[in-house]
Protein backbone atom coordinates (compact mmCIF):
# COMPACT_ATOMS: atom_id res chain seq x y z
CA UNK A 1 0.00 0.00 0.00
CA UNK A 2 1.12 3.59 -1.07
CA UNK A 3 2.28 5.89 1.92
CA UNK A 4 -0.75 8.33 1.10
CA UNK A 5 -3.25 5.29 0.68
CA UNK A 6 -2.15 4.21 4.19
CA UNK A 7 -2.79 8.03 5.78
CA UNK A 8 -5.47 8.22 3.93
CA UNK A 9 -7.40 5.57 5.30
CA UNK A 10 -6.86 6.49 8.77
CA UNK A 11 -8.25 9.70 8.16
CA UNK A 12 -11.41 8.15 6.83
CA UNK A 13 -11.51 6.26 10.00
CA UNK A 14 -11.81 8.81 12.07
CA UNK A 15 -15.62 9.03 13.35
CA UNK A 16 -16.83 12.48 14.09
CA UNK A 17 -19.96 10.96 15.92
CA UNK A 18 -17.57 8.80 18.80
CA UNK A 19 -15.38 11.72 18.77
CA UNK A 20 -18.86 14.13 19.84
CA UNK A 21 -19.89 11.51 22.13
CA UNK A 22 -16.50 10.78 23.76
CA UNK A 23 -16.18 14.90 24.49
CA UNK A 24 -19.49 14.98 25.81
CA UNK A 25 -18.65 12.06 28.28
CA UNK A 26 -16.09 13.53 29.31
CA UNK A 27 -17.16 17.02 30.31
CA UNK A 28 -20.21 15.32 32.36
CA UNK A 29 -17.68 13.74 34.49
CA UNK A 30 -16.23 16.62 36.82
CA UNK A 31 -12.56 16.42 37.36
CA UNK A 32 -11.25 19.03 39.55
CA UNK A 33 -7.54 18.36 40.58
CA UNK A 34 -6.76 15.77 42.34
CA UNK A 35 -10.46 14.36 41.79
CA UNK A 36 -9.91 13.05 38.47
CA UNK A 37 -10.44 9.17 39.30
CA UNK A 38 -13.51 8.94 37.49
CA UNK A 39 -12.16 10.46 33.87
CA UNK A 40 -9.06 8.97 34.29
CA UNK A 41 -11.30 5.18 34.75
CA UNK A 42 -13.27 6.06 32.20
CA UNK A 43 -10.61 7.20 29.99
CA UNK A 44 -8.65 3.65 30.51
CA UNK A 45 -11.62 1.31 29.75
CA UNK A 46 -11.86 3.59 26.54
CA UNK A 47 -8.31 3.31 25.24
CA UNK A 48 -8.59 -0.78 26.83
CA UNK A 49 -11.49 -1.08 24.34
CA UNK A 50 -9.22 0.17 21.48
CA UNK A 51 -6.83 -2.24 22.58
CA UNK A 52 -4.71 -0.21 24.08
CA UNK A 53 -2.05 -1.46 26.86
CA UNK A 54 -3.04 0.70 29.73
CA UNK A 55 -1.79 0.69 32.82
CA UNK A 56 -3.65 3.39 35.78
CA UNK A 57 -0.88 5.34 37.54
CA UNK A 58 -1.69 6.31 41.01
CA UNK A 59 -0.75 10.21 41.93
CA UNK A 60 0.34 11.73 45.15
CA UNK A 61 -0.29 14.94 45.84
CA UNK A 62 2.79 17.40 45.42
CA UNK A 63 2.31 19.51 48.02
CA UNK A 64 -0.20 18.03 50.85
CA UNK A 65 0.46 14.51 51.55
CA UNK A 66 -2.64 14.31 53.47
CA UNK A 67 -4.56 14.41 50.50
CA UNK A 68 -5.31 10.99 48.98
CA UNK A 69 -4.30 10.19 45.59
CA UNK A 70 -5.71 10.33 42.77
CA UNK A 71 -5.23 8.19 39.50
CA UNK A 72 -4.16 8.86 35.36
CA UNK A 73 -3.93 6.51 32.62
CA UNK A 74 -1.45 5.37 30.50
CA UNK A 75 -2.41 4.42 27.29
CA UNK A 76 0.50 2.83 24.83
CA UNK A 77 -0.33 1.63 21.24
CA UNK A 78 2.20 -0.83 20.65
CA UNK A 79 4.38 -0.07 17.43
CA UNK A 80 6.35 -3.17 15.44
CA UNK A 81 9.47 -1.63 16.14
CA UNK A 82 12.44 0.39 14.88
CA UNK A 83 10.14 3.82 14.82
CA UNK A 84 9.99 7.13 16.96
CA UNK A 85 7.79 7.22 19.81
CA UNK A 86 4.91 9.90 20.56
CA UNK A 87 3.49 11.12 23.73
CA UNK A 88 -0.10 13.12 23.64
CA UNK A 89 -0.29 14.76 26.39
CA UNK A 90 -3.22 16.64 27.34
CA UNK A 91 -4.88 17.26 31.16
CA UNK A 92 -8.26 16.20 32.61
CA UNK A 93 -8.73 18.90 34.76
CA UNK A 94 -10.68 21.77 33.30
CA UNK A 95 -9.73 25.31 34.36
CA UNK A 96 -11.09 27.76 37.08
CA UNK A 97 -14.48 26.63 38.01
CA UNK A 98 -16.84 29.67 38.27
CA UNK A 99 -20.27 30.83 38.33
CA UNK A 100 -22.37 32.51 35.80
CA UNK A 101 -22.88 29.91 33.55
CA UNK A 102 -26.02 30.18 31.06
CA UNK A 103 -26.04 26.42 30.91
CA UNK A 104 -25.20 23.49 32.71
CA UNK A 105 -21.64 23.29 32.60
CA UNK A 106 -21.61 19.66 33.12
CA UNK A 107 -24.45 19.05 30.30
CA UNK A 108 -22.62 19.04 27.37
CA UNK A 109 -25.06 20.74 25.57
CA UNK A 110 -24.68 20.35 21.54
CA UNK A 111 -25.70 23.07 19.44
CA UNK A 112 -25.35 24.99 16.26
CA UNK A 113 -21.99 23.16 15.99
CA UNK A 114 -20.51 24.07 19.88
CA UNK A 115 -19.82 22.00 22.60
CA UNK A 116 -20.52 23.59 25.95
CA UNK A 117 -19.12 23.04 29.23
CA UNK A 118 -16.77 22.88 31.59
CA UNK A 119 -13.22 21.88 30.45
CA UNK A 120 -14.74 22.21 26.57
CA UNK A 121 -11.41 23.06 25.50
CA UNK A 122 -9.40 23.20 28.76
CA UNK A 123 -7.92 20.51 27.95
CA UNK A 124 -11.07 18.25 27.75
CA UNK A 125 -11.75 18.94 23.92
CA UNK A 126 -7.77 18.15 23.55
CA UNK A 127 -7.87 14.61 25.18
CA UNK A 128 -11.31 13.77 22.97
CA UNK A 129 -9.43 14.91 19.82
CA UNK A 130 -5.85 12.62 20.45
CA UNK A 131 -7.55 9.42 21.65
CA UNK A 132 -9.68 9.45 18.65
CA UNK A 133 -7.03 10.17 16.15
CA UNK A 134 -5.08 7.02 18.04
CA UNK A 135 -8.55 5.34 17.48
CA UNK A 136 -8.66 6.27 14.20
CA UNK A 137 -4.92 4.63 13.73
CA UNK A 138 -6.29 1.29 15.16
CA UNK A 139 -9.52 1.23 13.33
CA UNK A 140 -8.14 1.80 10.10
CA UNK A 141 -5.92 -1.36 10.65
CA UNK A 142 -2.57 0.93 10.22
CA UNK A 143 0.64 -0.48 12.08
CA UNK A 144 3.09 2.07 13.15
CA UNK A 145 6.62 1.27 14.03
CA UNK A 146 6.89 3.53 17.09
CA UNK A 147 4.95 3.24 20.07
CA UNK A 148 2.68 6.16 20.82
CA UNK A 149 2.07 6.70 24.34
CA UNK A 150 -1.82 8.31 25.19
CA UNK A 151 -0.98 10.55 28.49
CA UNK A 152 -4.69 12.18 30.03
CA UNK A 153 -2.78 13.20 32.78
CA UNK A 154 -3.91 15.33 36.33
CA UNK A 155 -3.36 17.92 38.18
CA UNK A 156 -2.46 20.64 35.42
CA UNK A 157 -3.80 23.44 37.86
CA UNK A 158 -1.10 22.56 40.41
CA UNK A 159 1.54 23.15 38.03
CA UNK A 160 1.67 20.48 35.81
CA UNK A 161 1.62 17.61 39.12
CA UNK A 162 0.66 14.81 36.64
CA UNK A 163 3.27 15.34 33.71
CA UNK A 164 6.16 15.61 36.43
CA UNK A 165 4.89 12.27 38.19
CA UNK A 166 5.03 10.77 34.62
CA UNK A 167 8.66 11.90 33.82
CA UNK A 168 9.83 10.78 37.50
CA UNK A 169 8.25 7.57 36.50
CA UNK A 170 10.60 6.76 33.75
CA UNK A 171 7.70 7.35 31.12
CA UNK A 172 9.56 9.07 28.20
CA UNK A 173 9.06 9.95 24.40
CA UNK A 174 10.78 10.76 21.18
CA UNK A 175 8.31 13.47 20.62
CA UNK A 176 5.63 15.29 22.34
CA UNK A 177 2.47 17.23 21.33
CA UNK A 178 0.44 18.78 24.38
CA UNK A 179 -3.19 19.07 22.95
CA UNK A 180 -3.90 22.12 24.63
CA UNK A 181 -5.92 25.12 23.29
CA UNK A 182 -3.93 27.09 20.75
CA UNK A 183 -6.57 28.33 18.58
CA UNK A 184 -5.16 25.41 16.09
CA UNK A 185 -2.13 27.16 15.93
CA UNK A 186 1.00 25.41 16.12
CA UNK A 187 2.53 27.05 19.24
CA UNK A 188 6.68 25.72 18.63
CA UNK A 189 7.62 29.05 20.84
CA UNK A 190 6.58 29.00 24.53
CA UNK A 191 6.77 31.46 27.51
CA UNK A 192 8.14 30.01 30.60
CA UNK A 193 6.53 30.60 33.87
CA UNK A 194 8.16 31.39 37.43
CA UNK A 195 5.99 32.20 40.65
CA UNK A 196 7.79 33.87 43.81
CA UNK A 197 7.05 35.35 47.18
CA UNK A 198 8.88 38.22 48.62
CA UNK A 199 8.15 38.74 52.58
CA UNK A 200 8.88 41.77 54.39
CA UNK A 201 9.04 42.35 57.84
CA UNK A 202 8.78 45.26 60.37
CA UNK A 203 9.55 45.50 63.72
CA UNK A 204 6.93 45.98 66.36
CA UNK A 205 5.81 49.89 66.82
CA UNK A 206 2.65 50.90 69.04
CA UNK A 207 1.78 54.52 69.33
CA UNK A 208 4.40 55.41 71.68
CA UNK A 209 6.95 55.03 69.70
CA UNK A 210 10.40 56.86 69.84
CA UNK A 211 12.20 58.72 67.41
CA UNK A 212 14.87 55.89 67.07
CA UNK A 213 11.87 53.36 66.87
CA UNK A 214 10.38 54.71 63.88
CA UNK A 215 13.25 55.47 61.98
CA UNK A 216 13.96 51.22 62.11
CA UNK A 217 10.52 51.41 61.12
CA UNK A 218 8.63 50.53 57.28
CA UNK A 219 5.99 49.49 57.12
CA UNK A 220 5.66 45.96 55.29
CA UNK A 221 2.97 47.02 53.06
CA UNK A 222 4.71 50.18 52.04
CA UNK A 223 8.05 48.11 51.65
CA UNK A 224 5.82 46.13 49.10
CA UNK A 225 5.08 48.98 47.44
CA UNK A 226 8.64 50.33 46.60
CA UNK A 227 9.39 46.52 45.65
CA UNK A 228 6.61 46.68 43.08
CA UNK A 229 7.33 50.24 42.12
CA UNK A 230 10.86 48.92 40.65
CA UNK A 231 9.49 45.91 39.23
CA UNK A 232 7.04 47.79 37.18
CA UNK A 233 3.47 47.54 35.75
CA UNK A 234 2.18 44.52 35.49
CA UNK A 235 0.80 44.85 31.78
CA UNK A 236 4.36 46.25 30.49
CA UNK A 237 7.17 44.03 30.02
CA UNK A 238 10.24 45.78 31.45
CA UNK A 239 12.81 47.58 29.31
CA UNK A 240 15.21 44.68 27.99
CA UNK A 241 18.01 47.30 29.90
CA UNK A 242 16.15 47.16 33.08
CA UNK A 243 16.52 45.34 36.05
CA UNK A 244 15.28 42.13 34.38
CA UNK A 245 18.02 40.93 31.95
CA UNK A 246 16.36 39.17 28.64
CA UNK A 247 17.07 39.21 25.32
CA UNK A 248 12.69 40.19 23.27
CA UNK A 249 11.94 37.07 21.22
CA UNK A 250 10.15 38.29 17.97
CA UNK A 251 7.64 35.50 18.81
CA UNK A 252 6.51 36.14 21.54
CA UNK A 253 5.48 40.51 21.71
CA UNK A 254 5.31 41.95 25.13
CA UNK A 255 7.04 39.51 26.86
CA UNK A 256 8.44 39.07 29.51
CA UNK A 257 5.51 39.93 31.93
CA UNK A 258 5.14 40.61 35.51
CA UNK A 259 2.01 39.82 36.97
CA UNK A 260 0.89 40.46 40.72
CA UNK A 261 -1.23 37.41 42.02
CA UNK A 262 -1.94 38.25 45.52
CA UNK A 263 -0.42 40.48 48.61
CA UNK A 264 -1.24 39.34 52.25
CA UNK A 265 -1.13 41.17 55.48
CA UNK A 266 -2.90 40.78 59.45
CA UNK A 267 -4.04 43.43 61.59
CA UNK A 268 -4.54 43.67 65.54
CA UNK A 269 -8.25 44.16 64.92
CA UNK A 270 -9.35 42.51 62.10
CA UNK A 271 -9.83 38.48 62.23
CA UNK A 272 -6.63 36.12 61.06
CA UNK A 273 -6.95 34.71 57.42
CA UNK A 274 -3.12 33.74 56.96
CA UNK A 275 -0.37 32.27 58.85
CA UNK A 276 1.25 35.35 59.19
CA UNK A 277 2.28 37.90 61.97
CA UNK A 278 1.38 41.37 62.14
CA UNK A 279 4.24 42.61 61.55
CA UNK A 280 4.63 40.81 57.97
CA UNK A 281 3.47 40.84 54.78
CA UNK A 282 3.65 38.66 51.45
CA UNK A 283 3.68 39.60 48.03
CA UNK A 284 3.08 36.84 45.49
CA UNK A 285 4.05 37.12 41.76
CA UNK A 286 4.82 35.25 38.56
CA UNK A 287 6.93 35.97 35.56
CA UNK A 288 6.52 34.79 32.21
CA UNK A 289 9.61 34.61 30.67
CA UNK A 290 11.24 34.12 27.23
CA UNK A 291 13.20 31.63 25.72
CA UNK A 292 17.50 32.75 27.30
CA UNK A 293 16.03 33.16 31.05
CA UNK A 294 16.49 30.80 33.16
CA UNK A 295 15.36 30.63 37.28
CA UNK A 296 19.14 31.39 37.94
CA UNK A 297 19.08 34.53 36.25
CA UNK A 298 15.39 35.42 37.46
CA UNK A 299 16.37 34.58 40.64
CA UNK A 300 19.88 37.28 40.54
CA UNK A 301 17.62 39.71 38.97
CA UNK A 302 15.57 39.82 41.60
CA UNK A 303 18.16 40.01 44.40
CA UNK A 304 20.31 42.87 42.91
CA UNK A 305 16.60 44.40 43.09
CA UNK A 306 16.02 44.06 46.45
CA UNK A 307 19.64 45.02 47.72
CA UNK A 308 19.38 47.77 45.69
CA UNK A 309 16.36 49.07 47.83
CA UNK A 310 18.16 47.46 51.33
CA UNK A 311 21.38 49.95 50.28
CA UNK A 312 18.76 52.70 49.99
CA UNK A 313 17.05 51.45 53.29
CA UNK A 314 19.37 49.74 55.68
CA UNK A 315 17.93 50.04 58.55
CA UNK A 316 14.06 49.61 57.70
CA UNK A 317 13.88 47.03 54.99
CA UNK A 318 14.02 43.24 55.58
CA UNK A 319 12.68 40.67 52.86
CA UNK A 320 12.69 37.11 52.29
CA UNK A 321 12.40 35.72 48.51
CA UNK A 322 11.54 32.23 47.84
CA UNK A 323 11.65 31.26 44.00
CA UNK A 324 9.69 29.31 42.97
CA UNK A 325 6.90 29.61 45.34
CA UNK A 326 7.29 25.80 46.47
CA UNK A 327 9.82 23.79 47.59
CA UNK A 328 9.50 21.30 44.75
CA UNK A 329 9.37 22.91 41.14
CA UNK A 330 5.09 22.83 40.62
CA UNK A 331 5.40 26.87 39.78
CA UNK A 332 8.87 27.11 37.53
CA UNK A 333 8.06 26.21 34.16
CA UNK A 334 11.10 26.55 31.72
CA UNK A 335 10.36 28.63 28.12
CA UNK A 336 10.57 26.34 25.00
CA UNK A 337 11.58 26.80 21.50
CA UNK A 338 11.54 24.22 18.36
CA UNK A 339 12.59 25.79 14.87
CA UNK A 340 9.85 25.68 12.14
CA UNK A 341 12.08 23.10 10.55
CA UNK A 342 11.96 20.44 12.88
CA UNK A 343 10.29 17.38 12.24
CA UNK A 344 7.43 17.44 14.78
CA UNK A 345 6.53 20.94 13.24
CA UNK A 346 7.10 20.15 9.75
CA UNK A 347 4.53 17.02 10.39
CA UNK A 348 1.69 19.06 12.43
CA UNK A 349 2.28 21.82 9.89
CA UNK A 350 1.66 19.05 7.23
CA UNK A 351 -1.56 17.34 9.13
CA UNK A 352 -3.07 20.98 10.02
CA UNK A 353 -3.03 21.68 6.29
CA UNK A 354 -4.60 18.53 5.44
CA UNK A 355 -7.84 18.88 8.22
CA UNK A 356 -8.06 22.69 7.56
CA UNK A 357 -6.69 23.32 3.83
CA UNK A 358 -5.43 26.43 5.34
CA UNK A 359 -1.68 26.80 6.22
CA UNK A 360 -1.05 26.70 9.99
CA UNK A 361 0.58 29.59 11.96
CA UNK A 362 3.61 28.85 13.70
CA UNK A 363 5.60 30.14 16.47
CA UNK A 364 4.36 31.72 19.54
CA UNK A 365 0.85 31.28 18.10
CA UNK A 366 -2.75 31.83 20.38
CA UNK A 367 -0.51 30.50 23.47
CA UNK A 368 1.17 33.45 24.17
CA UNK A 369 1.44 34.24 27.84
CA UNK A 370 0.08 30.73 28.54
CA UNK A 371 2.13 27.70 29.62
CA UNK A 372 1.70 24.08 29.47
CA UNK A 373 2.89 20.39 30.11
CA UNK A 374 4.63 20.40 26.92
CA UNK A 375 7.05 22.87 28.60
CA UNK A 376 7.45 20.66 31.57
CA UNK A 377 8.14 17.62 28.32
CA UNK A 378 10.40 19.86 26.56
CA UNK A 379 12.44 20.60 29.73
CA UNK A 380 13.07 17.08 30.14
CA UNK A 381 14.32 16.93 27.00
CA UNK A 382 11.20 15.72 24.67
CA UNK A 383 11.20 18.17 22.00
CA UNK A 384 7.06 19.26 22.22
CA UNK A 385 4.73 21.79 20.94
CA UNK A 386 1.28 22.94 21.96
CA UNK A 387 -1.60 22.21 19.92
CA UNK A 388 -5.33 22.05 20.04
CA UNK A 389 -9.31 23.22 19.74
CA UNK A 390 -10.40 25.75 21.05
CA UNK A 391 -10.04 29.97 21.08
CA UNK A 392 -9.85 32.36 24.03
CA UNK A 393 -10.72 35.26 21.64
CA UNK A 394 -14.34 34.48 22.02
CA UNK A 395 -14.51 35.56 25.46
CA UNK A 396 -14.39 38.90 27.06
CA UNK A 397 -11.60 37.35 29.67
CA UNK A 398 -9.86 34.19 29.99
CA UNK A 399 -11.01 32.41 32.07
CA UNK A 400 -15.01 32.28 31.46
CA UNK A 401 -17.89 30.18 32.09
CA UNK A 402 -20.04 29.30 29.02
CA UNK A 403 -16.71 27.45 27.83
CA UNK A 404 -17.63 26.13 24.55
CA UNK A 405 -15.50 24.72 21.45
CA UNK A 406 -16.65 23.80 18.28
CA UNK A 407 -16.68 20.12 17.25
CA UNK A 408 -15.29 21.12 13.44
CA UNK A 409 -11.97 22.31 15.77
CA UNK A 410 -12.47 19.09 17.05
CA UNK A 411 -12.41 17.10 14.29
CA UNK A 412 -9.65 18.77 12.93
CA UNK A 413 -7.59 18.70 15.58
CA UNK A 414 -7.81 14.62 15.50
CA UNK A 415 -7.42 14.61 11.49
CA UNK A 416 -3.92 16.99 12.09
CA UNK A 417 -2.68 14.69 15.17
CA UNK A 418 -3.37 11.21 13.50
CA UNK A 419 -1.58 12.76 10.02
CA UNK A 420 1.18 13.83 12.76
CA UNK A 421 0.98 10.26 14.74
CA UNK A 422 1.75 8.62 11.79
CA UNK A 423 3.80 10.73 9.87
CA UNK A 424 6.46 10.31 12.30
CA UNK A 425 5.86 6.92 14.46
CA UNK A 426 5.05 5.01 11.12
């Protein structure tokens, strides 16, 4: 059989009716983190009825151990040998959960072409779309020569818990493609992600308070302020001459960005709602970063920073930094890049044009500013890329209720991924 006879026929194996019904099951099964036993079982008797090896990996949680676990497939399709292996990786948490919902966002409603609900396209739609193209592979009788390995993994939301259980497991790949929402662009360039907390402290000072008292004396909130102050705006990225050294990547506009999550502080009088003193306060941040930085260089960046303002303050300012936020590495996610000549691009590129006729747009793509498990892949060395259904543009803010995606995105994104799958494992 001709190569394009054999493609061919998987592509006309792929059923756009089990594809619907399999992304409808799975967005009536809610999956926060860590309570994703019940897509991840029926997501393993799926890929078993394919014929799929699967084996169900148990979880632990990264950062509270008295949290039980919680469970993700593995699904390989055995190749005859001699080929690259491929990982799909995609996550069966959906994103934030929130109200104002116009439907039932575990209904699944199916209309005028859209899929509704929760996890639509975060990353629900992107699992739906790579099992069936690895369905469509199998029912079309096709044997590939590398194995492909069918990752619906957990935990996404706590940066990326599942993937980095998977790696530590051994499980590796030739290539990667994380099926998350990129508009159906093929997103080869990828911000990285680091999230840090600065504390800082004050002594004690009532209202009788000396002369030589107060001037030992900033507050910690107003310390915070001159910290942010020299970082700079949070919608800016900072002059590439700055105080954050980075080289601007063409591909990725804007970037790198500092964004502000959350700033803590107690009071005497009003009730306690953190672990902290009153005479501290916490300022928690992230940084998406471009392809050169590195946590090393974040992490000097932001020291010279804060000396800089202890020099100007040595008596009154007192900070702590912790980067990343956590002990382990959940909130450091390394920036990726893959040329548009490499051979997982060149065969996306090829299977996008093939399910959309259009040609694909490369490089930083729809998932600008966002990050994935393909960068967690890619840092472990499995050249990835992000691709999948699904467009943030429709919605005033990301993230939204009334998720939706629509099921020719769907479709497409399985016809591009099994072209892909067997382009390069076959």
């Amino acid at each position: 059989m001709a190569q394009s006879d054999s493609y061919r026929k998987i592509l006309d194996a792929l059923d756009t009716d089990r594809l619907l019904a399999l992304e409808q099951a799975l967005i009536r099964i809610p999956s926060s983190h860590f309570q994703e036993h019940r897509i991840a079982d029926h997501l393993g008797d799926y890929m078993r009825g394919l014929g799929l090896e699967v084996e169900m990996m148990n979880v632990a949680h990264p950062y509270d151990p008295s949290k039980p676990n919680t469970r993700q497939p593995i699904g390989v399709l055995k190749g005859t040998g001699g080929g690259p292996s491929l990982m799909l990786n995609g996550h069966m948490d959906p994103g934030v959960e929130m109200p104002g919902w116009s439907v039932d966002p575990y209904g699944a409603k199916f209309e005028d072409g859209w899929v509704w609900g929760m996890g639509a396209h975060d990353d629900k739609g992107g699992i739906a779309a790579m099992v069936s193209a690895v369905e469509a592979i199998v029912r079309s009788g096709t044997r590939l020569k590398g194995d492909v390995l069918v990752c619906p993994v957990v935990a996404h939301k706590l940066g990326g818990a599942g993937t980095r259980a998977l790696l530590a497991r051994g499980v590796r790949a030739d290539y990667c493609i994380n099926m998350e929402h990129s508009a159906m662009t093929i997103a080869s360039v990828m911000v990285g992600m680091i999230r840090g907390r600065i504390k800082t402290t004050a002594p004690d000072l009532f209202f009788r308070y000396s002369d030589e008292a107060k001037a030992a004396y900033w507050n910690p909130i107003e310390q915070q302020n001159e910290i942010v102050r020299r970082m700079g705006p949070s919608l800016d990225a900072p002059p590439p001459d700055g105080w954050l050294r980075y080289r601007p990547h063409p591909s990725l506009p804007g970037f790198p960005k500092i964004m502000y999550d959350a700033i803590y502080k107690e009071h005497y009088y009003y009730p306690s709602l953190t672990r902290l003193t009153t005479r501290e306060c916490e300022l928690y941040f992230q940084i998406r970063t471009v392809p050169g930085m590195t946590l090393e260089s974040v992490r000097e960046d932001l020291i010279r920073l804060l000396e800089g303002i202890r020099k100007d303050r040595p008596k009154s300012f007192a900070y702590e930094l912790t980067l990343p936020v956590f002990e382990k590495d959940g909130w450091f996610q390394q920036p990726c890049e893959l040329p548009r000549e490499h051979e997982l691009v060149r065969a996306l590129a090829e299977g996008h044009r093939i399910a959309t006729g259009s040609e694909p747009e490369i490089g930083g793509g729809l998932r600008i500013g966002n990050v994935g498990d393909g960068n967690i892949a890619f840092a472990a060395g499995i050249p990835s890329v992000q691709y999948g259904p699904g467009d943030i543009r429709i919605y005033a803010e990301w993230p939204a209720p009334d998720e939706r995606v629509e099921l020719k995105d769907l479709v497409a994104a399985a016809t591009a991924v099994a072209y892909a799958t067997w382009r390069l494992c076959g």
